[in-house]
Protein backbone atom coordinates (compact mmCIF):
# COMPACT_ATOMS: atom_id res chain seq x y z
CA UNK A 1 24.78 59.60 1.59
CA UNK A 2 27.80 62.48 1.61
CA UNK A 3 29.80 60.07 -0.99
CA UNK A 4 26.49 59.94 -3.37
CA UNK A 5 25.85 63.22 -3.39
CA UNK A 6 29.35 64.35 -4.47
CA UNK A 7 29.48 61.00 -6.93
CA UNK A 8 25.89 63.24 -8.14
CA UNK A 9 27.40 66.70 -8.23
CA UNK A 10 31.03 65.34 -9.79
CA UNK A 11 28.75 63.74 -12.54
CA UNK A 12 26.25 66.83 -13.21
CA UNK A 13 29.99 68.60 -13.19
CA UNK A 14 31.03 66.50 -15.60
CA UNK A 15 28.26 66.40 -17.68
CA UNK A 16 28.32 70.45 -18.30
CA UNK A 17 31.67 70.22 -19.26
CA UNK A 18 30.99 67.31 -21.51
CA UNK A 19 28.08 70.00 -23.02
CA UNK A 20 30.26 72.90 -22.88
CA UNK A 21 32.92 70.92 -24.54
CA UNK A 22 30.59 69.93 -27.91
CA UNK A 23 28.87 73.57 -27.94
CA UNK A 24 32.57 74.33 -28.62
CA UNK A 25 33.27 71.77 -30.97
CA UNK A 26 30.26 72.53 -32.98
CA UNK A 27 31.42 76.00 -32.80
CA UNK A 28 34.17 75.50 -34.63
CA UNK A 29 33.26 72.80 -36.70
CA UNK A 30 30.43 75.49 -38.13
CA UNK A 31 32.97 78.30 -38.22
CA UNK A 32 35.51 75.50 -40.32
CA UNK A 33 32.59 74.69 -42.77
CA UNK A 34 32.05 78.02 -43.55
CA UNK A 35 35.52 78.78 -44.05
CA UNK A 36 35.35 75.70 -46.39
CA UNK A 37 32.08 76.73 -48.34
CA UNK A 38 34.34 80.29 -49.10
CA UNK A 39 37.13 78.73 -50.24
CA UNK A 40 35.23 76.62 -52.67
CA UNK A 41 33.40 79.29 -54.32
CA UNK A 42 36.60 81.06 -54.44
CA UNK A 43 38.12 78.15 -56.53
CA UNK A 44 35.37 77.99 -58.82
CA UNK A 45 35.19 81.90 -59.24
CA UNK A 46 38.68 81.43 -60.45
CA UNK A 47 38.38 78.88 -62.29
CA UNK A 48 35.87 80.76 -64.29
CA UNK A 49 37.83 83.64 -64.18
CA UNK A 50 40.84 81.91 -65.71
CA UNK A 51 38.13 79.94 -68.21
CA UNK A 52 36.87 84.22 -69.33
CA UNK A 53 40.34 85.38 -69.84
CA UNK A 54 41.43 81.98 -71.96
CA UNK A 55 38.30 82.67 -74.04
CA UNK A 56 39.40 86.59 -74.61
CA UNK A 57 42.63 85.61 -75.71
């Protein structure tokens, strides 16, 4: 019975790091796609930008 139970509490152990572990993950992964979404509007903002100043010329 001991051995089960601390098989049960090593797995339920295990199991919130597992969850702690992907709340990170998807932490960053939603901080990383944000940072991505910027950097594409940056791009494009230059891009038109570079596109005015070409036409002004």
């Amino acid at each position: 019975m001991t051995q089960t139970k601390t098989q049960t509490t090593d797995e339920q152990n295990a199991l919130k790091e597992a969850q702690a572990q992907i709340k990170k993950l998807q932490k960053e992964l939603k901080r990383k796609d944000k940072a991505l979404a910027e950097a594409a509007v940056l791009l494009v903002l230059q891009k038109k930008y570079r596109a005015l100043l070409e036409d002004e010329a």
